[in-house]
N, C-alpha and C. Protein backbone atom coordinates (compact mmCIF):
# COMPACT_ATOMS: atom_id res chain seq x y z
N UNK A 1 33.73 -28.05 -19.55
CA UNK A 1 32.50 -28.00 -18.79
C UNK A 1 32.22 -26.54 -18.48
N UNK A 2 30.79 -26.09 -19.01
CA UNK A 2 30.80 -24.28 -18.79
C UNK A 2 29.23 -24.78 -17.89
N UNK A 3 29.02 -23.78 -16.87
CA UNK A 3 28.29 -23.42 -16.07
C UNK A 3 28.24 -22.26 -16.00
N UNK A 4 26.26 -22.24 -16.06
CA UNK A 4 25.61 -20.87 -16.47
C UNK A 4 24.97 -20.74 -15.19
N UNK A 5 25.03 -19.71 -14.37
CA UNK A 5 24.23 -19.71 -13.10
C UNK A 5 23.43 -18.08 -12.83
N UNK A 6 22.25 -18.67 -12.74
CA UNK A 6 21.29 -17.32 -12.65
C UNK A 6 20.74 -17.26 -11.47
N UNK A 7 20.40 -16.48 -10.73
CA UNK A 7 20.21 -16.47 -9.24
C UNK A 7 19.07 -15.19 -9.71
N UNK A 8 17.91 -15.59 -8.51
CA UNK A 8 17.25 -14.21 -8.89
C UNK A 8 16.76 -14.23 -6.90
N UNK A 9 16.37 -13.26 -6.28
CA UNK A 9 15.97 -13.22 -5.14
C UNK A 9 15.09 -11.96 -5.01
N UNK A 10 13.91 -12.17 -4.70
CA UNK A 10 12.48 -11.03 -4.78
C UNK A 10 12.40 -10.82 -3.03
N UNK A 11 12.85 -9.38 -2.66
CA UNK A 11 12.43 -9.43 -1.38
C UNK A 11 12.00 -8.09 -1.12
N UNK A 12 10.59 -7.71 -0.42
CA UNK A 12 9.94 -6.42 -0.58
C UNK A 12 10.96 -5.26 0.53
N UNK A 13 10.58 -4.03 -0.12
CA UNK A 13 11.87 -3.19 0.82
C UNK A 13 10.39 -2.15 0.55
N UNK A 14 10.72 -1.35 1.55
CA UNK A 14 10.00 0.29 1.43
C UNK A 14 10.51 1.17 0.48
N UNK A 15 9.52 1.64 -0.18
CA UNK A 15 9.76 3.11 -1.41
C UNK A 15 9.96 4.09 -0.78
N UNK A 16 11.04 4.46 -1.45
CA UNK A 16 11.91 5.85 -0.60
C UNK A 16 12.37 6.26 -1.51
N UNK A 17 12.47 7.88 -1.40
CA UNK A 17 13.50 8.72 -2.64
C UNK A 17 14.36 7.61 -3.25
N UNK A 18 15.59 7.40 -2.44
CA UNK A 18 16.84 6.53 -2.66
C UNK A 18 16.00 5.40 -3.41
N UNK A 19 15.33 4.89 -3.41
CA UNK A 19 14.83 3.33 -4.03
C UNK A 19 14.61 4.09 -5.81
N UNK A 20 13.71 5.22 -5.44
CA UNK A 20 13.39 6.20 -7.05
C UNK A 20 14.78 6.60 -7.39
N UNK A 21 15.37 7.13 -7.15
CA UNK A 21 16.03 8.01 -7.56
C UNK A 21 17.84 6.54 -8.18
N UNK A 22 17.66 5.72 -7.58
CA UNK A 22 18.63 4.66 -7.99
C UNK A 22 18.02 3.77 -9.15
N UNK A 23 16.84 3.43 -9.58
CA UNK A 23 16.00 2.50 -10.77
C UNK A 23 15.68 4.25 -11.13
N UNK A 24 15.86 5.74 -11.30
CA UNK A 24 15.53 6.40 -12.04
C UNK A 24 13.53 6.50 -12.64
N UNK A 25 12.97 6.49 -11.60
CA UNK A 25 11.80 6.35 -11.66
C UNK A 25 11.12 7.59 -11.68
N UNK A 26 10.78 7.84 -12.76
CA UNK A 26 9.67 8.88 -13.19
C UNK A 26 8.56 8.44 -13.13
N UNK A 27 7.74 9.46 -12.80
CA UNK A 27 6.16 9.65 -13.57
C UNK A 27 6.00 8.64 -14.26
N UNK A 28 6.44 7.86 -15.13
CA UNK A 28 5.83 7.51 -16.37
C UNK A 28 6.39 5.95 -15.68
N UNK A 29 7.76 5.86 -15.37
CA UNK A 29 8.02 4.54 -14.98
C UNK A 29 7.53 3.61 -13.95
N UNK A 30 7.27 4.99 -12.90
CA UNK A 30 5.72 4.52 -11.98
C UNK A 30 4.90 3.36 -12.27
N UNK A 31 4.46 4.10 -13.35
CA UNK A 31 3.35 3.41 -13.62
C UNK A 31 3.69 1.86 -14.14
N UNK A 32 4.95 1.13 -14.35
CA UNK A 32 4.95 0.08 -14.52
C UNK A 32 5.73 -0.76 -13.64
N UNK A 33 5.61 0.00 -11.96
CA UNK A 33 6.24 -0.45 -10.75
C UNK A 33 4.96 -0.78 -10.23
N UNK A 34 4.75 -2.58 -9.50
CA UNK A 34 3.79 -2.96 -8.84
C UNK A 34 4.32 -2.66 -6.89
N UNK A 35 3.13 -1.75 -6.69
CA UNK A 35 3.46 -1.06 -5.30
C UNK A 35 2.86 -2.03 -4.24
N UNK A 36 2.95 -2.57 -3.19
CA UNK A 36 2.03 -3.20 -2.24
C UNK A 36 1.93 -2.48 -1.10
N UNK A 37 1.39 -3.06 -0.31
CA UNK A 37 1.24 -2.56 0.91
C UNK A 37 1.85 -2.99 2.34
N UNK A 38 2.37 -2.46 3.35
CA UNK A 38 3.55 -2.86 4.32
C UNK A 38 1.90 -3.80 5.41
N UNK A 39 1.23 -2.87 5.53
CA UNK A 39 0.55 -3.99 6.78
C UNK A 39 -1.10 -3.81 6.50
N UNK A 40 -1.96 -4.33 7.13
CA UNK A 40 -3.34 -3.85 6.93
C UNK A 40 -4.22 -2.33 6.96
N UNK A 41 -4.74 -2.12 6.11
CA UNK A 41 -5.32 -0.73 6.00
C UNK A 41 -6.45 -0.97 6.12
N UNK A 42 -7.61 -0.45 7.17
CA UNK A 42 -9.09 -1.21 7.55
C UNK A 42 -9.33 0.31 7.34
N UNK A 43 -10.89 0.92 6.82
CA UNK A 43 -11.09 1.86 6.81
C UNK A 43 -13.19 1.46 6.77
N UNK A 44 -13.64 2.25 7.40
CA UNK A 44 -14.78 1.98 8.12
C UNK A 44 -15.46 3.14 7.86
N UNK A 45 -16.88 3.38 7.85
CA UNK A 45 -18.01 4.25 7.77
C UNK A 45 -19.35 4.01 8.35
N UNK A 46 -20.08 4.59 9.20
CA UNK A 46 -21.25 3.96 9.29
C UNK A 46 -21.86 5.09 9.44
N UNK A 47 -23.46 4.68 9.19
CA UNK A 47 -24.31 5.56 9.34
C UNK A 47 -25.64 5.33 10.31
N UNK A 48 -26.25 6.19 11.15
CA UNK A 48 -27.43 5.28 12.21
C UNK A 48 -28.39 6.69 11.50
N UNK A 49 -29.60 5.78 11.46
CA UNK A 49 -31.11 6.84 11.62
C UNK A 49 -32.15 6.61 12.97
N UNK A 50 -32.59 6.93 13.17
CA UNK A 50 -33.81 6.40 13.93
C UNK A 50 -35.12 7.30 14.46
N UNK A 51 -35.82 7.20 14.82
CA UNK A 51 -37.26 7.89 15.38
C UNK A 51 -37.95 7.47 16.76
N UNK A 52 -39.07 8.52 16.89
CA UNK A 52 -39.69 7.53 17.98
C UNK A 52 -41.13 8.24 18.11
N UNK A 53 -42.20 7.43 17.62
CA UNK A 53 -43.50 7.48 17.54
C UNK A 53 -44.28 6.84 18.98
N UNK A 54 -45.22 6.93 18.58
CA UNK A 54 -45.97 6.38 19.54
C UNK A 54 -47.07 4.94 18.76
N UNK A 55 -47.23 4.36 19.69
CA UNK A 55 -47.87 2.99 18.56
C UNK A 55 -49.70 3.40 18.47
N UNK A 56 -50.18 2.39 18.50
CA UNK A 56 -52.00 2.14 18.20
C UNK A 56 -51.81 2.32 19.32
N UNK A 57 -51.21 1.16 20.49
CA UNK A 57 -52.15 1.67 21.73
C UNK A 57 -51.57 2.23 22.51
N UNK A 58 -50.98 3.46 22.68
CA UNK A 58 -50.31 3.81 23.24
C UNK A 58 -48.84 3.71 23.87
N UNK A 59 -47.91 2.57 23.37
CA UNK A 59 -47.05 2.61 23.62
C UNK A 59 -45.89 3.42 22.97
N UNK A 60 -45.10 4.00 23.59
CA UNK A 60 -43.79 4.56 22.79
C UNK A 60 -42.69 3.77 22.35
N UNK A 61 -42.87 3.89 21.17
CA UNK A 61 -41.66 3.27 19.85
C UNK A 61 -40.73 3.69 19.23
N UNK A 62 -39.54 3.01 19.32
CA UNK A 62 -38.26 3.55 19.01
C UNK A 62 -37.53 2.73 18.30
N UNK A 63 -37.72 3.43 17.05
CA UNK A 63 -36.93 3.16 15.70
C UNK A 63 -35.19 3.16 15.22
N UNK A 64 -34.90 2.63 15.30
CA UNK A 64 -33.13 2.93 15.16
C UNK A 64 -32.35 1.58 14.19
N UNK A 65 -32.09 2.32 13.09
CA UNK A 65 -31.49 1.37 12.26
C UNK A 65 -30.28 1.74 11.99
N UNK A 66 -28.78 1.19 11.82
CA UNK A 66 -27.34 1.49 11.47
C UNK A 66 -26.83 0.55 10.38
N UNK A 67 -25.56 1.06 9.82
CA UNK A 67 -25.54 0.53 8.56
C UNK A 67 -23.72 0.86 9.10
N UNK A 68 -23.14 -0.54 8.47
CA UNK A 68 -21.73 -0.21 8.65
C UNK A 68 -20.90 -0.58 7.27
N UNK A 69 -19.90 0.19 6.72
CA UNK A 69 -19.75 -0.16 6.01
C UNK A 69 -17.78 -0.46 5.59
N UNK A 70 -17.11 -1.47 5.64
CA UNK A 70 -16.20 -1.62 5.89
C UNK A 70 -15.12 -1.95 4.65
N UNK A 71 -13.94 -1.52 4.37
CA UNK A 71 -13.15 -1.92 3.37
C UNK A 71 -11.69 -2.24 3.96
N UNK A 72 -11.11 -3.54 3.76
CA UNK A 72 -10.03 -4.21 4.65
C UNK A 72 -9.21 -4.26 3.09
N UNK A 73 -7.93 -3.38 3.59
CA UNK A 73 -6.50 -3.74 2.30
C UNK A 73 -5.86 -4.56 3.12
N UNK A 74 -5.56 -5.95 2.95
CA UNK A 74 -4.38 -6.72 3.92
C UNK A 74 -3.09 -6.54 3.72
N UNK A 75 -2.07 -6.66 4.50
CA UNK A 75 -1.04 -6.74 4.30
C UNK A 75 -0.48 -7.14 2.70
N UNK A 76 0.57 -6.86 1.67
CA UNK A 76 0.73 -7.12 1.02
C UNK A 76 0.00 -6.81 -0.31
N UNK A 77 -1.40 -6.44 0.03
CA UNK A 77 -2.46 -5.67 -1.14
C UNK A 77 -1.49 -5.25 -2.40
N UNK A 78 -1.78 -5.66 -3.71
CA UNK A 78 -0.88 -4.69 -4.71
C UNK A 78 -1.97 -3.52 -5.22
N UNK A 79 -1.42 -2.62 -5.52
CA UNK A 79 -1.88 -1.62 -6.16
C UNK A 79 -0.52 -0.88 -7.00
N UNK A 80 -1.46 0.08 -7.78
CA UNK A 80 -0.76 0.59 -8.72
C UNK A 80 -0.85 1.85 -8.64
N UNK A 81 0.56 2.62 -9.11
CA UNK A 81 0.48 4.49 -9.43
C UNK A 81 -0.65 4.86 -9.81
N UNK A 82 -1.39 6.01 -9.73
CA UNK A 82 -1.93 6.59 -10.30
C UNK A 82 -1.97 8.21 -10.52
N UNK A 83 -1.26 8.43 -9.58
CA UNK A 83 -0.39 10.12 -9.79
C UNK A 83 0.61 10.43 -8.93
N UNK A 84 1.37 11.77 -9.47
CA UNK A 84 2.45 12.19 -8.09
C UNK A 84 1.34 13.19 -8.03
N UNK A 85 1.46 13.84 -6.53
CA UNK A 85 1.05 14.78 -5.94
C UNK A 85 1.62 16.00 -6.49
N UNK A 86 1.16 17.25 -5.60
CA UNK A 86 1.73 18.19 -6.08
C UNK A 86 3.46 18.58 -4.96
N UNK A 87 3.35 18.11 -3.54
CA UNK A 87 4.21 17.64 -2.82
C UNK A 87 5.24 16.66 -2.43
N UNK A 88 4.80 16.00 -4.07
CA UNK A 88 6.13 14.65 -4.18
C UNK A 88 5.05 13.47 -3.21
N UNK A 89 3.87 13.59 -3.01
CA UNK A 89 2.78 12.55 -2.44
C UNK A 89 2.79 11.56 -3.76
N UNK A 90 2.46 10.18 -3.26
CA UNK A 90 2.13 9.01 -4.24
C UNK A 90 0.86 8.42 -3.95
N UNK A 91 -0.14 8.87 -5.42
CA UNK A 91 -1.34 8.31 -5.37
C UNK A 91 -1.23 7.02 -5.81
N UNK A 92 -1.91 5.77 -5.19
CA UNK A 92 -2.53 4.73 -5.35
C UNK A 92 -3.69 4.00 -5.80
N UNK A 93 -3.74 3.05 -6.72
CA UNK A 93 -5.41 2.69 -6.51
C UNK A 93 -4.93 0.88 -6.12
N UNK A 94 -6.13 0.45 -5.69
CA UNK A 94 -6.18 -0.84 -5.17
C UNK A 94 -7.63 -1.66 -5.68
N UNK A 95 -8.53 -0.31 -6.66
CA UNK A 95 -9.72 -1.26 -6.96
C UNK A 95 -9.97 0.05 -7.99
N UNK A 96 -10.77 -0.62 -9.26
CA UNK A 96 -11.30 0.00 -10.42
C UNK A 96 -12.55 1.11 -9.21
N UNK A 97 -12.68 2.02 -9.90
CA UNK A 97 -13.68 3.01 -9.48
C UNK A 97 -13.39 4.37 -9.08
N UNK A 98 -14.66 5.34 -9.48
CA UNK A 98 -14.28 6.33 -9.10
C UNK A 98 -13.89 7.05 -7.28
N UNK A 99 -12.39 7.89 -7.54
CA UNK A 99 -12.10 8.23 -6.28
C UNK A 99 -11.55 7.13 -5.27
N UNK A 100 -11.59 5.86 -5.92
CA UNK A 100 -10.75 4.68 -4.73
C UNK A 100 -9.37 4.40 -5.15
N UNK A 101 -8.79 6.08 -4.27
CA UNK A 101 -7.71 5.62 -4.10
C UNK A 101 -7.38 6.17 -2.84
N UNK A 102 -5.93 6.17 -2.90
CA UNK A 102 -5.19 6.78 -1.57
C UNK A 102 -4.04 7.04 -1.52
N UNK A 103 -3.68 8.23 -1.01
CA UNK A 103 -2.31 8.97 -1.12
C UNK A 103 -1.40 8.55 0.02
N UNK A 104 -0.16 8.28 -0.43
CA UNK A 104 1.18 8.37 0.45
C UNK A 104 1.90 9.30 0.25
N UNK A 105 3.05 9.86 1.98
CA UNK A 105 3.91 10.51 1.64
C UNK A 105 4.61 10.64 2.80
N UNK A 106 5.59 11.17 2.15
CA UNK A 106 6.90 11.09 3.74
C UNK A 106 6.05 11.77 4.59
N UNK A 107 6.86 11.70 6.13
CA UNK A 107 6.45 12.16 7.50
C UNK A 107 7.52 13.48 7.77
N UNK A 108 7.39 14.38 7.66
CA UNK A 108 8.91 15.42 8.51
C UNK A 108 9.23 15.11 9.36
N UNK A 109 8.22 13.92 10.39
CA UNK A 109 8.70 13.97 11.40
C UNK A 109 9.37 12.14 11.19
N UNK A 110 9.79 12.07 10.21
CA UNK A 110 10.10 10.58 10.14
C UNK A 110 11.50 10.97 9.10
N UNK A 111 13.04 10.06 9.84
CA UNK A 111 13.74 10.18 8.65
C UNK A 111 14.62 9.02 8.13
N UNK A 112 13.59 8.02 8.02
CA UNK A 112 13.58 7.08 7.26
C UNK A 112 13.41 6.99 5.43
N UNK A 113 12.01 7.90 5.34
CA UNK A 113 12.33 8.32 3.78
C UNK A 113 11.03 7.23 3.17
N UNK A 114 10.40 6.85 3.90
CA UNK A 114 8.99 5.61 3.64
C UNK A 114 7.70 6.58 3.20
N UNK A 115 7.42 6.18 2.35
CA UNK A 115 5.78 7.08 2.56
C UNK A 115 4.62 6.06 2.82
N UNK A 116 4.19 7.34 3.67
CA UNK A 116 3.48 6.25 4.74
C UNK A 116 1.73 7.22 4.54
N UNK A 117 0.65 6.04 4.85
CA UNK A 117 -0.52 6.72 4.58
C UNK A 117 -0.96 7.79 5.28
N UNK A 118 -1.48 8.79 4.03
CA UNK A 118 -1.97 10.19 4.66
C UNK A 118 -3.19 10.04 4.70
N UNK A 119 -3.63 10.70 5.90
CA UNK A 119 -4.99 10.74 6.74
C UNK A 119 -5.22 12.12 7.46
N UNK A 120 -5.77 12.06 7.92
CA UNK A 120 -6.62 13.64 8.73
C UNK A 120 -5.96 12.45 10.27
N UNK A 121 -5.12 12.11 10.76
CA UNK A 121 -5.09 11.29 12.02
C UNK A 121 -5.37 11.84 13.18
N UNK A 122 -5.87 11.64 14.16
CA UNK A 122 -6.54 11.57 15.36
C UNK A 122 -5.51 10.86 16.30
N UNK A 123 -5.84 10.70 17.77
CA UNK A 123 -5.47 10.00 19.18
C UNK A 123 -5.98 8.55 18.24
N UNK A 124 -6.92 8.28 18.46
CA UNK A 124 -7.63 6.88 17.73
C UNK A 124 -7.89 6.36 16.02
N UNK A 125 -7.05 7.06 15.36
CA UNK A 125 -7.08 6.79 13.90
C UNK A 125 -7.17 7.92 12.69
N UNK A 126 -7.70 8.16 12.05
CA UNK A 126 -7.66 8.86 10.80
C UNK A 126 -9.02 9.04 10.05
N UNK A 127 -8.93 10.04 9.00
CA UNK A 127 -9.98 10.30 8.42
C UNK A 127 -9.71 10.68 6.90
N UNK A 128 -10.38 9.66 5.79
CA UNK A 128 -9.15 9.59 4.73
C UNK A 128 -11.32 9.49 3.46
N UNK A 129 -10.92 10.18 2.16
CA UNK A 129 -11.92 9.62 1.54
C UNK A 129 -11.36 8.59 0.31
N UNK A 130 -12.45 8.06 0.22
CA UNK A 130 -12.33 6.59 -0.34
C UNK A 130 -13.54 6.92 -1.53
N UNK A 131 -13.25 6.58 -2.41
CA UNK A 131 -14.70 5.99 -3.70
C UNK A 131 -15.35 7.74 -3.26
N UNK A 132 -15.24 8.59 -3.06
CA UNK A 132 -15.48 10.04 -2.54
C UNK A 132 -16.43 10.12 -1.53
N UNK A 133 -16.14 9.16 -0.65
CA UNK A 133 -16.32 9.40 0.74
C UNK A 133 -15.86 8.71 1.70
N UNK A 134 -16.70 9.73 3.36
CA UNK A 134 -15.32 9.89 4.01
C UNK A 134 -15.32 8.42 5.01
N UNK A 135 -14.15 8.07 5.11
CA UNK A 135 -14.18 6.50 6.23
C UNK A 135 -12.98 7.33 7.24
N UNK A 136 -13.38 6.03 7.91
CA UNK A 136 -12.30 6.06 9.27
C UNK A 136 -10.93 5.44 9.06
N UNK A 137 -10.21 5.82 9.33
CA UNK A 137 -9.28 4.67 9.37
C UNK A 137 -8.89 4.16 10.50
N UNK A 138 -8.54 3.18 10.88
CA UNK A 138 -8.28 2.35 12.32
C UNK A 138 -6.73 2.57 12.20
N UNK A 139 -7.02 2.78 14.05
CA UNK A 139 -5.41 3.20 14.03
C UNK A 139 -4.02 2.50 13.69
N UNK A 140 -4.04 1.06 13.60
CA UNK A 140 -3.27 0.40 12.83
C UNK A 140 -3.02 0.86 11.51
N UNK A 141 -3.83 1.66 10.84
CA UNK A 141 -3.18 2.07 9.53
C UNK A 141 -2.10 3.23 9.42
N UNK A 142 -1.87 3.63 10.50
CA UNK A 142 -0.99 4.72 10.26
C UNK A 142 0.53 4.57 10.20
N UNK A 143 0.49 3.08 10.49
CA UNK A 143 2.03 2.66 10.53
C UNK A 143 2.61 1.94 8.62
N UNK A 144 1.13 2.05 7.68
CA UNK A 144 0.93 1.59 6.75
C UNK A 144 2.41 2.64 6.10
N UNK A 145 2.69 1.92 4.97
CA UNK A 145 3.50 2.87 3.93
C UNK A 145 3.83 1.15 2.63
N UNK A 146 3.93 1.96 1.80
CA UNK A 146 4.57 1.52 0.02
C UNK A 146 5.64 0.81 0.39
N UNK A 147 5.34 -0.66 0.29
CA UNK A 147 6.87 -0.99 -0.22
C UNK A 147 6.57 -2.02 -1.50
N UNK A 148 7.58 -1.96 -2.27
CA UNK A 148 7.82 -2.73 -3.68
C UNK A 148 8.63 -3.80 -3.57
N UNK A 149 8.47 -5.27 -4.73
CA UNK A 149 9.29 -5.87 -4.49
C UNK A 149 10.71 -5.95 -5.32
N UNK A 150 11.68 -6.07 -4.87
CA UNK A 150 13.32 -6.07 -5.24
C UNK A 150 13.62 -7.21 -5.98
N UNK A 151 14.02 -7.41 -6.91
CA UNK A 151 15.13 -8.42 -7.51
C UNK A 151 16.65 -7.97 -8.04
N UNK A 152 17.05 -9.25 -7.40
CA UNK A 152 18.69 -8.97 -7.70
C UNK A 152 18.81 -10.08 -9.00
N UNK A 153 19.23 -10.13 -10.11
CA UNK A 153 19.59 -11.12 -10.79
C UNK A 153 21.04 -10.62 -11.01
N UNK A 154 21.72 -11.94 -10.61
CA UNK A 154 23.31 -12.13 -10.82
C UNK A 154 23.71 -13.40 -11.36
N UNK A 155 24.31 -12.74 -12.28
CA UNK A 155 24.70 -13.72 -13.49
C UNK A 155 25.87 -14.62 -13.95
N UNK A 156 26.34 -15.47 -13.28
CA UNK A 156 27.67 -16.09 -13.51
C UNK A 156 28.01 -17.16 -14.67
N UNK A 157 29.02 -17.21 -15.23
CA UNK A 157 29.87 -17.29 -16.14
C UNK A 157 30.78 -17.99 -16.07
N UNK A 158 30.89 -19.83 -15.38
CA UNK A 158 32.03 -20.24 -15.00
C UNK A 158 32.64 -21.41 -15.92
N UNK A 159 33.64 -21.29 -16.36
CA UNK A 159 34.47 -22.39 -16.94
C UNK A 159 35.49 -22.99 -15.95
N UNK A 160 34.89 -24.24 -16.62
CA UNK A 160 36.31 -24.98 -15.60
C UNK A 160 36.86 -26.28 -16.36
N UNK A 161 38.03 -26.36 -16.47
CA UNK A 161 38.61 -27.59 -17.19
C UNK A 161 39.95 -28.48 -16.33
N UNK A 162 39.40 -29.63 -16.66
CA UNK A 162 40.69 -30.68 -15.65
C UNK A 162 42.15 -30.50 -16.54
N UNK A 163 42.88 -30.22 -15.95
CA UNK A 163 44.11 -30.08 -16.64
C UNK A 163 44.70 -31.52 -16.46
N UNK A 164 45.39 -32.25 -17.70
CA UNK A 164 45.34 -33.64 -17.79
C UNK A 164 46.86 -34.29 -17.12
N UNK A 165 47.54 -32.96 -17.30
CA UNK A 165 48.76 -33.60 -16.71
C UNK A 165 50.01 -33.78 -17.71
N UNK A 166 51.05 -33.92 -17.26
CA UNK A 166 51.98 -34.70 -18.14
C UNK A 166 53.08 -35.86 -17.73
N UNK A 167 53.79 -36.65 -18.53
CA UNK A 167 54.13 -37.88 -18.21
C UNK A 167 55.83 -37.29 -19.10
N UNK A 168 56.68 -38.14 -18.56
CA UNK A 168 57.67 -37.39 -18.84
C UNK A 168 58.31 -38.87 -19.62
């Protein structure tokens, strides 16, 4: 009786040197690592116009129109390489088009080894361009960073036989 046992277990971890540098990940191998995302990335733009005339009969009128315009990555989002930086940064895209992407990269002030999203950040969030222009980012995104998912496949190999005995 032989028993073949394959075990596989997929569980997402954060991209860190150590994660590259152990699977030997270049430039090139990048590109056939599916990257996701650790938590939600909301990034926002709006724009207001307005005026103020006077009407037919004299009343004063005030014109004001706004336009908001919003792009939500959820938790888990996949995206893919699309360059190293010139600082060891990791570009991303998450949608066909020009300029929609977004760069990660370690923190100095973090020594964990995660790259985590770069922004222009603020007290209240960030300022990052998208599709080549500029959004907000909400401050929940700054805790954002790359993680990939892991498989272990381990492979066992077991024989086993009843030994029958003997009779004397």
């Amino acid at each position: 009786f032989v028993a073949l046992l394959v075990t596989s277990c997929g569980t997402m971890a954060p991209y860190t040197d150590t994660l590259k540098e152990q699977y030997d990940l270049s430039p090139e191998n990048m590109m056939k690592v599916q990257f996701f995302t650790s938590s939600n990335i909301i990034l926002e733009k709006s724009s207001s116009s307005g005026n103020q005339t006077t009407g037919d009969d004299g009343t004063l009128v005030s014109n004001t129109s706004s336009t908001q315009e919003r792009v939500i990555i959820p938790k888990n989002t996949a995206c893919r390489f699309e360059k190293q930086g010139p600082n060891n940064e990791i570009v991303v895209r998450f949608e066909v088009g020009n300029g929609k992407i977004l760069t990660f990269a370690q923190r100095p002030t973090q020594t964990n080894g995660k790259y985590y999203l770069v922004a222009d950040w603020k007290q209240n969030g960030g300022t990052v361009v998208y599709g080549n222009e500029n959004y907000n980012v909400q401050a929940g995104g700054s805790s954002a960073f790359l993680v990939v998912k892991q498989k272990n496949l381990a492979r066992k190999k077991r024989k086993n036989r009843v030994a029958k005995g003997m009779k004397v």
